[in-house]
PDB file of N, CA and C in Angstrom:
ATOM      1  N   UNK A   1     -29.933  20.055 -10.161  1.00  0.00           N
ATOM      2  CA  UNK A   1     -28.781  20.533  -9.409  1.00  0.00           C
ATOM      3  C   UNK A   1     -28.841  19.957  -7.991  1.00  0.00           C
ATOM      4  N   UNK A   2     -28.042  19.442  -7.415  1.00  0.00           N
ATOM      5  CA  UNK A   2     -27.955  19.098  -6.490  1.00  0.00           C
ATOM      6  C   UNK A   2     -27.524  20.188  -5.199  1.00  0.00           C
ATOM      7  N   UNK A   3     -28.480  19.655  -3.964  1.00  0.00           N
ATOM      8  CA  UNK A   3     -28.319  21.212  -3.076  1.00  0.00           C
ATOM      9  C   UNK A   3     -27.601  20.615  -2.060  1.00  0.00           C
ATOM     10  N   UNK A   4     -27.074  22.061  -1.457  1.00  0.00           N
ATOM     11  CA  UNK A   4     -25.963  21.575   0.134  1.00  0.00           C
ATOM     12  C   UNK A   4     -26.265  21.072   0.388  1.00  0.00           C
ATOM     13  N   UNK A   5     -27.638  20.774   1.140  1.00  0.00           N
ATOM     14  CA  UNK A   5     -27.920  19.711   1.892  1.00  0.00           C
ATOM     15  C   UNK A   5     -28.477  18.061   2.038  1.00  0.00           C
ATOM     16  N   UNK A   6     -27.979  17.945   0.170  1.00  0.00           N
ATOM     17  CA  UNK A   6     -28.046  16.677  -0.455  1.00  0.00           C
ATOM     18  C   UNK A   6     -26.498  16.357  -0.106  1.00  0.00           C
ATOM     19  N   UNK A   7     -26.065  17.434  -0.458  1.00  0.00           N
ATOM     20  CA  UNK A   7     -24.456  16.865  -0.258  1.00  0.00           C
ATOM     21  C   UNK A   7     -23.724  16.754   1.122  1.00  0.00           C
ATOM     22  N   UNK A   8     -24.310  17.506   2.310  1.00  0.00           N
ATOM     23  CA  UNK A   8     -24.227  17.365   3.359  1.00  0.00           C
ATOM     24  C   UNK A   8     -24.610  16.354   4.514  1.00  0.00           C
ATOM     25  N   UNK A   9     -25.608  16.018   3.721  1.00  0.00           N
ATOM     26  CA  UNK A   9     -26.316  14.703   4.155  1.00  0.00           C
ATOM     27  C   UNK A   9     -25.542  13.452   3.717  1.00  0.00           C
ATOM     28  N   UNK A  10     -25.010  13.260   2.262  1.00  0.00           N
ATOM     29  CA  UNK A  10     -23.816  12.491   1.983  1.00  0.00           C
ATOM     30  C   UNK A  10     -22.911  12.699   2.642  1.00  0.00           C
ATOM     31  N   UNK A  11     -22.144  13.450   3.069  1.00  0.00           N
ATOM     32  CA  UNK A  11     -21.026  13.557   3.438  1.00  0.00           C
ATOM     33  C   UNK A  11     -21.164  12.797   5.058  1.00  0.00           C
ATOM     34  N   UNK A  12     -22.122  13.653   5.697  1.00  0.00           N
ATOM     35  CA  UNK A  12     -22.478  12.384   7.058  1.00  0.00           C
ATOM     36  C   UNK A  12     -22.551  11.260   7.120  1.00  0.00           C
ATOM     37  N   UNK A  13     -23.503  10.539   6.227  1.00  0.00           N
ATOM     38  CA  UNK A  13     -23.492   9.330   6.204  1.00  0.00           C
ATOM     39  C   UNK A  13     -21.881   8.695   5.452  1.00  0.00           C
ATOM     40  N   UNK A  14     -20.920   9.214   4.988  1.00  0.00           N
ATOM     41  CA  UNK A  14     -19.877   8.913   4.807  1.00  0.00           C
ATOM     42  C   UNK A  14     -19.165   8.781   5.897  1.00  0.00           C
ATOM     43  N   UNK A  15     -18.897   9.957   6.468  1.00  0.00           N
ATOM     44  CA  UNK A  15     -18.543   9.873   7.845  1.00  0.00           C
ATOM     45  C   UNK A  15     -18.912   9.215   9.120  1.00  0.00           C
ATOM     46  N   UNK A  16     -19.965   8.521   8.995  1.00  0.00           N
ATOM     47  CA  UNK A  16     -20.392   7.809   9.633  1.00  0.00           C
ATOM     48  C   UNK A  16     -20.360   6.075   9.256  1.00  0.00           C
ATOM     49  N   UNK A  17     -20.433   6.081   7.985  1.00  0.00           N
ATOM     50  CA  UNK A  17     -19.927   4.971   7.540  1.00  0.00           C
ATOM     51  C   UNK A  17     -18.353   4.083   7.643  1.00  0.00           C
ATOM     52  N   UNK A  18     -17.496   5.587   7.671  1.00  0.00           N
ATOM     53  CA  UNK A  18     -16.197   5.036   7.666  1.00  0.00           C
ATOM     54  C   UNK A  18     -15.864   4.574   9.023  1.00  0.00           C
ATOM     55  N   UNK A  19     -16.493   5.333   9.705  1.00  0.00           N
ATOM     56  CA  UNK A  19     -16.291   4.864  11.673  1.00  0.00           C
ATOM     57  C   UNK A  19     -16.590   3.558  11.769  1.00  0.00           C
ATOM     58  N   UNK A  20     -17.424   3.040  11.195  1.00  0.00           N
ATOM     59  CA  UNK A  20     -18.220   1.085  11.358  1.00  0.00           C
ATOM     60  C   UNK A  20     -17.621   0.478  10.309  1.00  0.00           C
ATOM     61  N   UNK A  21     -17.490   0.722   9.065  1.00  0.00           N
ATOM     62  CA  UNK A  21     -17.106   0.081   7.940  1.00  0.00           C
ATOM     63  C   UNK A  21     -15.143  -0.086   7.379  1.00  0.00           C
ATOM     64  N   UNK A  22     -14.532   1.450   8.006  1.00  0.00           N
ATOM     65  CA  UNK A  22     -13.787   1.839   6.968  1.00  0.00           C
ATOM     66  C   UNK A  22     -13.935   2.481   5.824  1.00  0.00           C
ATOM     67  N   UNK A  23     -13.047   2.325   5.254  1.00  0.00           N
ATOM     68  CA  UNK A  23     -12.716   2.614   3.732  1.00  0.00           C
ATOM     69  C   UNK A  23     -11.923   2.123   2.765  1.00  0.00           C
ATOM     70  N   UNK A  24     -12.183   1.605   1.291  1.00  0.00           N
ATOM     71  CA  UNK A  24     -10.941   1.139   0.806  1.00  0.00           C
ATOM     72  C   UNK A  24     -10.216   1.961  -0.103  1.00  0.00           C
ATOM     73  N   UNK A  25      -9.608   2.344  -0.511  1.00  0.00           N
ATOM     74  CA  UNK A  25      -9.045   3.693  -1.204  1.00  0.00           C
ATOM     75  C   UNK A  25      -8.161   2.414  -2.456  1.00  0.00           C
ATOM     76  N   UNK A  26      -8.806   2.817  -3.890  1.00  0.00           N
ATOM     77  CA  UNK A  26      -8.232   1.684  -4.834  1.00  0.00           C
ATOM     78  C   UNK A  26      -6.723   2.229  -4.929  1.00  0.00           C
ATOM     79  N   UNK A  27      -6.473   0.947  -5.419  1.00  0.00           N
ATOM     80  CA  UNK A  27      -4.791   1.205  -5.496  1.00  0.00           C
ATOM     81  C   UNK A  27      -4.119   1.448  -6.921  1.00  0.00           C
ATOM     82  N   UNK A  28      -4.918   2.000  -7.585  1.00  0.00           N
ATOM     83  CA  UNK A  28      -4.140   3.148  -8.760  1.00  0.00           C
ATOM     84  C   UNK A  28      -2.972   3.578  -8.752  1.00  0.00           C
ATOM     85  N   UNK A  29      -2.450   3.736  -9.294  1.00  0.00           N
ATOM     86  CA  UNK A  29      -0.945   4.485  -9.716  1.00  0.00           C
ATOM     87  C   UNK A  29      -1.044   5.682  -9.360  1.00  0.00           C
ATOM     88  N   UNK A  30      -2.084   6.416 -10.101  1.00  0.00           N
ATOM     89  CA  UNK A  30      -1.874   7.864  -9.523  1.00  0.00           C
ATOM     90  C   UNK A  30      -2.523   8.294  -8.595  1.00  0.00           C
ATOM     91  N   UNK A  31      -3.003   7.052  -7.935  1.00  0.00           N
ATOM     92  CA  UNK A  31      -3.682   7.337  -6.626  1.00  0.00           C
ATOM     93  C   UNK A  31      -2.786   7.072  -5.496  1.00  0.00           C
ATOM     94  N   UNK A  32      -1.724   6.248  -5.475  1.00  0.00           N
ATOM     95  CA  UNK A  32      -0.620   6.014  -4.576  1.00  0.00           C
ATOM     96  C   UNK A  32       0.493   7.059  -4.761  1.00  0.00           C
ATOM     97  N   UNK A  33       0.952   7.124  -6.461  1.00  0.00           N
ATOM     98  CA  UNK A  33       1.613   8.466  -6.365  1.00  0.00           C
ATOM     99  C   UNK A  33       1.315   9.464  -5.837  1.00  0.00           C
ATOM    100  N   UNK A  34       0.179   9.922  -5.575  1.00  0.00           N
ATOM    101  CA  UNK A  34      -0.638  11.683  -5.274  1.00  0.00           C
ATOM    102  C   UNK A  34       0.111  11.583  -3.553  1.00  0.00           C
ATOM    103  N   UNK A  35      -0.038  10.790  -2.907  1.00  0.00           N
ATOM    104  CA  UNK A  35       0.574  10.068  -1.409  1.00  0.00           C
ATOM    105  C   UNK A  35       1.715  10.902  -1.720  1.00  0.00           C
ATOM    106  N   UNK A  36       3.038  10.329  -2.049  1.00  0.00           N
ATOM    107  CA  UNK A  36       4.001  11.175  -2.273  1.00  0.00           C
ATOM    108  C   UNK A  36       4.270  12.398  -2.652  1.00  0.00           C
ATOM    109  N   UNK A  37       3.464  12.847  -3.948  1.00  0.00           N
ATOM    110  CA  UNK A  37       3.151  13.940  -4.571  1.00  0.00           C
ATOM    111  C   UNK A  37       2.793  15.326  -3.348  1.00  0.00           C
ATOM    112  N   UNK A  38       2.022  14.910  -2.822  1.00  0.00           N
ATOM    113  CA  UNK A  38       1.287  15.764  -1.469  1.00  0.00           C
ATOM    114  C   UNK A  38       2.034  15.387  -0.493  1.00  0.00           C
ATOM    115  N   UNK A  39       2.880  14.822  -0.442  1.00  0.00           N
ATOM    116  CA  UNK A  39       3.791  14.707   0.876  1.00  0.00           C
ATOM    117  C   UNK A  39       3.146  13.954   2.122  1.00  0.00           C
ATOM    118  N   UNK A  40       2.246  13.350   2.177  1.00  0.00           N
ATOM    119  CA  UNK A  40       0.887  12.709   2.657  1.00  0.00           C
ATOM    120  C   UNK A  40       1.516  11.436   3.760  1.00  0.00           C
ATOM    121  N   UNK A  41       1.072  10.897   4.399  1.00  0.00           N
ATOM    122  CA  UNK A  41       0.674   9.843   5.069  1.00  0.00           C
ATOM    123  C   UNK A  41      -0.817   9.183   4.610  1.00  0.00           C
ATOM    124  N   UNK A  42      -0.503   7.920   3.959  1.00  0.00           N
ATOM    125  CA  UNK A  42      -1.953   7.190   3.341  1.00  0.00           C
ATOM    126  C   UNK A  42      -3.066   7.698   4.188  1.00  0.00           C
ATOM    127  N   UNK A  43      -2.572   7.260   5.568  1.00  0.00           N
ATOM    128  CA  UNK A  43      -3.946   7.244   6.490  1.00  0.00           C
ATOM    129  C   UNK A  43      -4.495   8.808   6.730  1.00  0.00           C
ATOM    130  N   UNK A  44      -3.687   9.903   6.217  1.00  0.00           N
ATOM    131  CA  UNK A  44      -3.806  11.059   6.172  1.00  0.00           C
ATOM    132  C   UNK A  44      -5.087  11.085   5.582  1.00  0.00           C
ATOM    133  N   UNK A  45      -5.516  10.724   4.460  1.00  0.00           N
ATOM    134  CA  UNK A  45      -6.149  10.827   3.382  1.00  0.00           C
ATOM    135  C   UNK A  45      -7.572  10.341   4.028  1.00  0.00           C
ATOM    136  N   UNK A  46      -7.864  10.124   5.502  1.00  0.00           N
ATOM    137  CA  UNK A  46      -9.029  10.195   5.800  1.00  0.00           C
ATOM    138  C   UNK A  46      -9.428  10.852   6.679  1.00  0.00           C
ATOM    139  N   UNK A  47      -8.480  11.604   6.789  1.00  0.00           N
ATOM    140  CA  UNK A  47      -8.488  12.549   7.293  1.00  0.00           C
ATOM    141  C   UNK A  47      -8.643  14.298   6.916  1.00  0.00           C
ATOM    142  N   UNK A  48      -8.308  14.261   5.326  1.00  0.00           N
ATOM    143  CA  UNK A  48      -8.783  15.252   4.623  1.00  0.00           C
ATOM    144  C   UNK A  48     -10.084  14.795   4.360  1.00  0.00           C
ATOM    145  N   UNK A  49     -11.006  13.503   3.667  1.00  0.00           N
ATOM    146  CA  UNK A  49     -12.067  13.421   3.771  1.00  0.00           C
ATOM    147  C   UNK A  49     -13.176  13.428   4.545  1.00  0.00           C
ATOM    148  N   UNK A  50     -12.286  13.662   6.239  1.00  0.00           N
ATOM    149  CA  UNK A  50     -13.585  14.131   7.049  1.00  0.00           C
ATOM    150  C   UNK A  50     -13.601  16.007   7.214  1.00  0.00           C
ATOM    151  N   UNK A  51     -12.854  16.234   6.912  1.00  0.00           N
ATOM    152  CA  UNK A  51     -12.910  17.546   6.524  1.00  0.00           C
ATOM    153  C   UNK A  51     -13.716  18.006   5.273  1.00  0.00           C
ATOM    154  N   UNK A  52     -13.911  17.410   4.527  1.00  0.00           N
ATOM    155  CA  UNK A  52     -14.567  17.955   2.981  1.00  0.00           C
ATOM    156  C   UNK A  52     -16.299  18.657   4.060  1.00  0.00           C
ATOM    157  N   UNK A  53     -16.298  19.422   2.755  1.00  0.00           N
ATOM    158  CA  UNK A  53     -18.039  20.363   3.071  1.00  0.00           C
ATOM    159  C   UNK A  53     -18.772  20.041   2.071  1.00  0.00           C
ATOM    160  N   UNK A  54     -19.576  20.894   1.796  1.00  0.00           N
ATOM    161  CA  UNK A  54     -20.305  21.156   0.506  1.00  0.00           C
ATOM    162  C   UNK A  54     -19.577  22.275  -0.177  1.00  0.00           C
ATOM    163  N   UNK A  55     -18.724  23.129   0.529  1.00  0.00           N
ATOM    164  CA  UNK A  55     -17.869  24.204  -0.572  1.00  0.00           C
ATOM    165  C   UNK A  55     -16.885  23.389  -1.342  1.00  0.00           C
ATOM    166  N   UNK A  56     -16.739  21.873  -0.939  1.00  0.00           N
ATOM    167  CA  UNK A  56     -15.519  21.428  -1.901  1.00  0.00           C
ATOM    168  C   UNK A  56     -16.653  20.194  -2.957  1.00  0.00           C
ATOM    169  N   UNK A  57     -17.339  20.684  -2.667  1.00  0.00           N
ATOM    170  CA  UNK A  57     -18.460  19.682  -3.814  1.00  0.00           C
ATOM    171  C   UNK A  57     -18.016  20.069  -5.212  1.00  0.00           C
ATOM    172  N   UNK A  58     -17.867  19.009  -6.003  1.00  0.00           N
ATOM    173  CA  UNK A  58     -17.351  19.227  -7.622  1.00  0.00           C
ATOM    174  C   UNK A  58     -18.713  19.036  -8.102  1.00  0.00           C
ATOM    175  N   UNK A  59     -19.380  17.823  -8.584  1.00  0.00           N
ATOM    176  CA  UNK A  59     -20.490  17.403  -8.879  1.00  0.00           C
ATOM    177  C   UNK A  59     -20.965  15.686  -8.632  1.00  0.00           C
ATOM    178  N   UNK A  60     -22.119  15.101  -8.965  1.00  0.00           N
ATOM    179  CA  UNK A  60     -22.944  14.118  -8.655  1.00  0.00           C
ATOM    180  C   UNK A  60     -23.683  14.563  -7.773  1.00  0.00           C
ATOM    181  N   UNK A  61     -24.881  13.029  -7.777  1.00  0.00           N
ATOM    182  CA  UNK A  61     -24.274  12.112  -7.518  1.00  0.00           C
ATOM    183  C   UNK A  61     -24.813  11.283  -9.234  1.00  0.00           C
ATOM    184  N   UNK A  62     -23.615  10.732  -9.337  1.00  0.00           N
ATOM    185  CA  UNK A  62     -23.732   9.730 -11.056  1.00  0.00           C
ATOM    186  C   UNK A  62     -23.223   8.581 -10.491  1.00  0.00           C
ATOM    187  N   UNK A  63     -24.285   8.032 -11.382  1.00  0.00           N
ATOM    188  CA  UNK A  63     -23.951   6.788 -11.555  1.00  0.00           C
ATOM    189  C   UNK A  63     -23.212   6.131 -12.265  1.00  0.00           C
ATOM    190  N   UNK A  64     -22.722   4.996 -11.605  1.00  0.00           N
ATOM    191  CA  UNK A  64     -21.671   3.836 -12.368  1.00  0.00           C
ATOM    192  C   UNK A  64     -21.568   3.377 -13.479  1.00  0.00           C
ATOM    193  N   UNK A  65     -21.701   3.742 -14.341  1.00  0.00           N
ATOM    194  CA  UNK A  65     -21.682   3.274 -16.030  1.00  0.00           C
ATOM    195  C   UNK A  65     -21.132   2.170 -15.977  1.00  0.00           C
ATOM    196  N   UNK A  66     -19.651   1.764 -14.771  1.00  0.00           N
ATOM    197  CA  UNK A  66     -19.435   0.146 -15.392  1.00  0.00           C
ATOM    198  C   UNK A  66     -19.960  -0.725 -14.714  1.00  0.00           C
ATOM    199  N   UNK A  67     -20.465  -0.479 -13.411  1.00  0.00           N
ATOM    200  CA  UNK A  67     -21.330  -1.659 -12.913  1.00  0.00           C
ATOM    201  C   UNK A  67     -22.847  -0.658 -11.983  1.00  0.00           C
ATOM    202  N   UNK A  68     -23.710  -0.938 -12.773  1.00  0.00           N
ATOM    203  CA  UNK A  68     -24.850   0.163 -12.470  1.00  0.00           C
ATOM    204  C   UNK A  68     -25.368  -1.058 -10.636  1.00  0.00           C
ATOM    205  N   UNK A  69     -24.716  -1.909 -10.616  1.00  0.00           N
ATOM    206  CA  UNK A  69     -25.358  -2.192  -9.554  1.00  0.00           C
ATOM    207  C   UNK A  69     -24.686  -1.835  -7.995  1.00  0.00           C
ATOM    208  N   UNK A  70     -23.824  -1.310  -8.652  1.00  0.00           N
ATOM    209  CA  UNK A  70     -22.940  -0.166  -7.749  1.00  0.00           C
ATOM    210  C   UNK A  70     -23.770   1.340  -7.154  1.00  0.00           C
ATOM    211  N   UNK A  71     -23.081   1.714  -5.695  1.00  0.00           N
ATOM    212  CA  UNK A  71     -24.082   3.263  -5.801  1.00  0.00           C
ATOM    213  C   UNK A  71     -23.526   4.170  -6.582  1.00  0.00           C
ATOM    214  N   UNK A  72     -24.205   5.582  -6.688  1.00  0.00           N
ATOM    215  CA  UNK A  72     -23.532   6.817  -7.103  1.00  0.00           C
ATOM    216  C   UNK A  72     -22.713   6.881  -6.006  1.00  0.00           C
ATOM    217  N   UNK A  73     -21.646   8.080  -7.154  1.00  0.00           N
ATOM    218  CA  UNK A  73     -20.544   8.647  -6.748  1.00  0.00           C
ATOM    219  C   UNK A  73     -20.648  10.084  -6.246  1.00  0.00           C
ATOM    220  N   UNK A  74     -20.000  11.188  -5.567  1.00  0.00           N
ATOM    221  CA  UNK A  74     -19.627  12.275  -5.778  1.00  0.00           C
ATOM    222  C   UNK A  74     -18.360  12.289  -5.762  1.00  0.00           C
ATOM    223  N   UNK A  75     -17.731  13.648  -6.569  1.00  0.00           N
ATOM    224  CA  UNK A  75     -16.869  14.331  -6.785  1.00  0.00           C
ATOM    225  C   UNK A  75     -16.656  15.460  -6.102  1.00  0.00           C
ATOM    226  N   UNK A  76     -15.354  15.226  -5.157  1.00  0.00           N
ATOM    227  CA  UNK A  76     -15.173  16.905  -4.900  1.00  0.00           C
ATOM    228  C   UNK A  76     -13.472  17.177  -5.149  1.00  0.00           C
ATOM    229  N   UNK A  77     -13.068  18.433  -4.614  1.00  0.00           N
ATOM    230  CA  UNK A  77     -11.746  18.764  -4.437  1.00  0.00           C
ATOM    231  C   UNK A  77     -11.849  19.451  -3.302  1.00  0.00           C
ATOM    232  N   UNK A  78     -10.097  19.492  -2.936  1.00  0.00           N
ATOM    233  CA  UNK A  78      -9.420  19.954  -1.849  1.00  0.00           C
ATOM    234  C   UNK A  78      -8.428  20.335  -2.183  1.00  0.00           C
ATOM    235  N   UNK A  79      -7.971  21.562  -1.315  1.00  0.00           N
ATOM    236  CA  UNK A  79      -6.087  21.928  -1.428  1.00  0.00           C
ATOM    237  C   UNK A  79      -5.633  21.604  -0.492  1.00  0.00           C
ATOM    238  N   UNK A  80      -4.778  20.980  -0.696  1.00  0.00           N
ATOM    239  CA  UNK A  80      -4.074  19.737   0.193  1.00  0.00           C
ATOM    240  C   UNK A  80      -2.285  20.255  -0.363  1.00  0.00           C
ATOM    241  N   UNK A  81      -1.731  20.927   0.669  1.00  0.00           N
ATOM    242  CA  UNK A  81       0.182  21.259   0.137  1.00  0.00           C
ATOM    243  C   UNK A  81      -0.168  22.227  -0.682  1.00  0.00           C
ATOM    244  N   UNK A  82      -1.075  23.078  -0.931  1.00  0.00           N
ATOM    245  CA  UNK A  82      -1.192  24.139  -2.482  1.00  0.00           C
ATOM    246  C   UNK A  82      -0.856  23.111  -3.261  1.00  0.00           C
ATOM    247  N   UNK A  83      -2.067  21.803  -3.205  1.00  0.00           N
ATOM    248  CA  UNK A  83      -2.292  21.211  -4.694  1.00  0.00           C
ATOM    249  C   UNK A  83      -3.402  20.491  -4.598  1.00  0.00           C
ATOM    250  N   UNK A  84      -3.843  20.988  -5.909  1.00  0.00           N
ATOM    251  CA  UNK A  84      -5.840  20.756  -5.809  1.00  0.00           C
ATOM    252  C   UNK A  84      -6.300  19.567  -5.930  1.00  0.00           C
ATOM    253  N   UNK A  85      -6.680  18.734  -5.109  1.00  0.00           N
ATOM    254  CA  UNK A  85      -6.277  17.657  -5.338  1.00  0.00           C
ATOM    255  C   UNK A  85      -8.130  16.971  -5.683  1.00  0.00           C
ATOM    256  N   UNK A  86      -8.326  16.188  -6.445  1.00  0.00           N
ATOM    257  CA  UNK A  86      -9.609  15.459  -6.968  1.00  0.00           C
ATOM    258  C   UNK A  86      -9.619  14.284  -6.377  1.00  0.00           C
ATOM    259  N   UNK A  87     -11.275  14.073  -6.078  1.00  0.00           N
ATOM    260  CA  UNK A  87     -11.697  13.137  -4.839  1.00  0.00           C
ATOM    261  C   UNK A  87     -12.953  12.365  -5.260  1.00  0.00           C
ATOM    262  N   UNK A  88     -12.975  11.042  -5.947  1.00  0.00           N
ATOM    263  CA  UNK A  88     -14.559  10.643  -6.341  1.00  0.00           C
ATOM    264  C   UNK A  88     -14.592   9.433  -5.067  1.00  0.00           C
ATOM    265  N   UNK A  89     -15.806   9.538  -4.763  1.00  0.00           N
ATOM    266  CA  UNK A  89     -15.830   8.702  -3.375  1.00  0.00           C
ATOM    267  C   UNK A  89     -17.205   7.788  -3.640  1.00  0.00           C
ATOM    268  N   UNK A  90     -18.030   6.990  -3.185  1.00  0.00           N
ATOM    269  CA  UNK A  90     -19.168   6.635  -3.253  1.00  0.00           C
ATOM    270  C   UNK A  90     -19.050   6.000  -1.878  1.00  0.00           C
ATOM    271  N   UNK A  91     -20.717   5.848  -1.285  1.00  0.00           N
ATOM    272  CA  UNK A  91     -20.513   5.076   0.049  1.00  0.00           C
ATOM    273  C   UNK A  91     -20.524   3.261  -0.164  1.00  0.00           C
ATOM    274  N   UNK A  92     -20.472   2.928  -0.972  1.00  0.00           N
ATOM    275  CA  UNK A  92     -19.914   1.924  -1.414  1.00  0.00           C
ATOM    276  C   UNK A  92     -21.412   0.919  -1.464  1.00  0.00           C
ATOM    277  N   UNK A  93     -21.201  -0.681  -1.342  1.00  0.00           N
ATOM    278  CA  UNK A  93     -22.525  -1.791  -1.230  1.00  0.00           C
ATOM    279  C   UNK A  93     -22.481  -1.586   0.174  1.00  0.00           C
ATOM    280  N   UNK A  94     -23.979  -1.860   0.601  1.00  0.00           N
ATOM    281  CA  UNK A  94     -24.313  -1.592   2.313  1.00  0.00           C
ATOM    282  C   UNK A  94     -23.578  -2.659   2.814  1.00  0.00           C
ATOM    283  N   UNK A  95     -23.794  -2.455   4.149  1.00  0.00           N
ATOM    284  CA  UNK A  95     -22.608  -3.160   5.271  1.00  0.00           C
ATOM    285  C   UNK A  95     -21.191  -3.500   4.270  1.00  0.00           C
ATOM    286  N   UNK A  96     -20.675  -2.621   3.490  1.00  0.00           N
ATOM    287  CA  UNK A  96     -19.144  -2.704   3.349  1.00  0.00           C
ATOM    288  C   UNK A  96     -18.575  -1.621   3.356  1.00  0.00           C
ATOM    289  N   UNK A  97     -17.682  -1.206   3.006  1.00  0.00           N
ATOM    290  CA  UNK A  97     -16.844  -0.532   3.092  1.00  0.00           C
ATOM    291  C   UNK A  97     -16.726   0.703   1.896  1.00  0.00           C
ATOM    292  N   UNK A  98     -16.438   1.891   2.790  1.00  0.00           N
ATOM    293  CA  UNK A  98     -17.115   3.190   1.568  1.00  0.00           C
ATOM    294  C   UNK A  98     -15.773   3.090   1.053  1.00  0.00           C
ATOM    295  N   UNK A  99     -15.715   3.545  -0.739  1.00  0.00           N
ATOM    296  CA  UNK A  99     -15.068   3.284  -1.876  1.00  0.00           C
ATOM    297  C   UNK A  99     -14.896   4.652  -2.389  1.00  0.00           C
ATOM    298  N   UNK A 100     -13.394   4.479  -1.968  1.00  0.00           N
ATOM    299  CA  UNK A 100     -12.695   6.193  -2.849  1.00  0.00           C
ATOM    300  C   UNK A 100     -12.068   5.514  -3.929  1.00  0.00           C
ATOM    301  N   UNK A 101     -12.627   5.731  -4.989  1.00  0.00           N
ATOM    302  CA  UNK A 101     -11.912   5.581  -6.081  1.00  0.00           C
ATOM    303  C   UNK A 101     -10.683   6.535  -6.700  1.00  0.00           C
ATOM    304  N   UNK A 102     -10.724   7.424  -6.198  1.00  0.00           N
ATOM    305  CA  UNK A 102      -9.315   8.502  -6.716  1.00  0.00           C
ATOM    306  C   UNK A 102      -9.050   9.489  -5.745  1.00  0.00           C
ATOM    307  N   UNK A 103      -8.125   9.772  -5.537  1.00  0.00           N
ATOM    308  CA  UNK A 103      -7.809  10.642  -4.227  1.00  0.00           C
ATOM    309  C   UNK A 103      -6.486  11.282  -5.036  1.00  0.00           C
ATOM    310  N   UNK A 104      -6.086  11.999  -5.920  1.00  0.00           N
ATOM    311  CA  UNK A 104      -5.020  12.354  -6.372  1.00  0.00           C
ATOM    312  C   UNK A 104      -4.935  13.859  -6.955  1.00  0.00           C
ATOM    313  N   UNK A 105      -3.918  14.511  -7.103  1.00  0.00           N
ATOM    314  CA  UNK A 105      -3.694  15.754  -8.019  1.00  0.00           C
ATOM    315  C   UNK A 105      -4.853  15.999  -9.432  1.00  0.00           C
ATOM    316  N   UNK A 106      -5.662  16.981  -9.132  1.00  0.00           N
ATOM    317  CA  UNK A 106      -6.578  16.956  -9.816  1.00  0.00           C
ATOM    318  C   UNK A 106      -6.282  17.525 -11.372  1.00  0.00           C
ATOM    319  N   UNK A 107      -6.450  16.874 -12.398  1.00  0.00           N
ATOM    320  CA  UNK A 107      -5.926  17.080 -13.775  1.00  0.00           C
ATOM    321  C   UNK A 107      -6.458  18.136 -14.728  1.00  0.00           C
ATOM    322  N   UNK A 108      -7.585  18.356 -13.753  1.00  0.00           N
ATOM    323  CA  UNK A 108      -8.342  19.653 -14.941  1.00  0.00           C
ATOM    324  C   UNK A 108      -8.701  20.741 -13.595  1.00  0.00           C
ATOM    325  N   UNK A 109      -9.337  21.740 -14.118  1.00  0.00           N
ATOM    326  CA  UNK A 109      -9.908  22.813 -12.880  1.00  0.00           C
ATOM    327  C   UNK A 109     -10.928  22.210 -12.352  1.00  0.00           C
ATOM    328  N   UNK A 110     -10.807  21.970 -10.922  1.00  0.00           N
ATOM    329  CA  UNK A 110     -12.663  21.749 -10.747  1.00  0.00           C
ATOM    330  C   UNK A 110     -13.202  23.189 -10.240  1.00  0.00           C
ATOM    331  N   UNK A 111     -14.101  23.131 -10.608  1.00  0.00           N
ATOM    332  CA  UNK A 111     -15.096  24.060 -10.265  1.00  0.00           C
ATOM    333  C   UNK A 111     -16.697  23.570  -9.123  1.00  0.00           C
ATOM    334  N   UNK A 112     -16.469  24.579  -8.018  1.00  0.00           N
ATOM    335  CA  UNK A 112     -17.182  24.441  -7.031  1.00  0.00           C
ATOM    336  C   UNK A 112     -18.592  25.226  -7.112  1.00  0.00           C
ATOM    337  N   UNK A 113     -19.856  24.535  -6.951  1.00  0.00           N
ATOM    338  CA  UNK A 113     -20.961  25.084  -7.452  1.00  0.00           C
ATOM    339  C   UNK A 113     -21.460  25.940  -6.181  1.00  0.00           C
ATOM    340  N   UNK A 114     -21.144  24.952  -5.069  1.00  0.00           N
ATOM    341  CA  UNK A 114     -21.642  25.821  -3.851  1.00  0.00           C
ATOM    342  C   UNK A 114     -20.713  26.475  -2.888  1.00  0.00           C
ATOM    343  N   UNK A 115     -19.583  26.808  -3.172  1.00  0.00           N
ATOM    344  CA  UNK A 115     -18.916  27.868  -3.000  1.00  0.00           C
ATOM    345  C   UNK A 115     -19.139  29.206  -3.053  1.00  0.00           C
TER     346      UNK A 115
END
């Protein structure tokens, strides 16, 4: 099980990463739709991720099944407009740029462990 302060410690170094690096947020369909969906401004959307805690921790950190030479991921959620929205992020390959892979309306319940 992974503890707050595994995930808290991620979340810093995320946040600290995006200040030097950025971020690239993939360009999915239902990752550009969720933008509209939530009524959003793109650049909004890093702005809910410096807000995330460890109470919005879903689970990881897992690894990449399609390219293992990739880092782990975590998963969390947020309510964003009263809509729950699902968030897999990884801090991406060093000196580049941390990698949100989905930022959209979350399709199943997540459930928060350290809540």
């Amino acid at each position: 099980m992974t503890t707050k302060g595994e995930v808290e410690s991620f979340l810093r170094e995320m946040r600290e990463k995006i200040k030097i690096f950025d971020i690239a947020f993939r360009p999915r369909d239902k990752n550009l739709e969720a933008i509209a969906e939530l009524d959003i401004y793109p650049l909004d959307r890093i702005t809910y991720l410096n807000k995330l805690t460890s109470e919005n921790y879903y689970r990881g950190p897992t690894d990449d099944t399609l390219d293992t030479s990739k880092p782990s991921y975590y998963e969390f959620g947020i309510i964003i407009n009263n809509i729950e929205v699902y968030i897999k992020i990884s801090l991406g390959i060093d000196n580049k740029r941390v990698d949100c892979m989905s930022f959209h309306k979350a399709e199943k319940t997540i459930t928060y462990p350290l809540k």
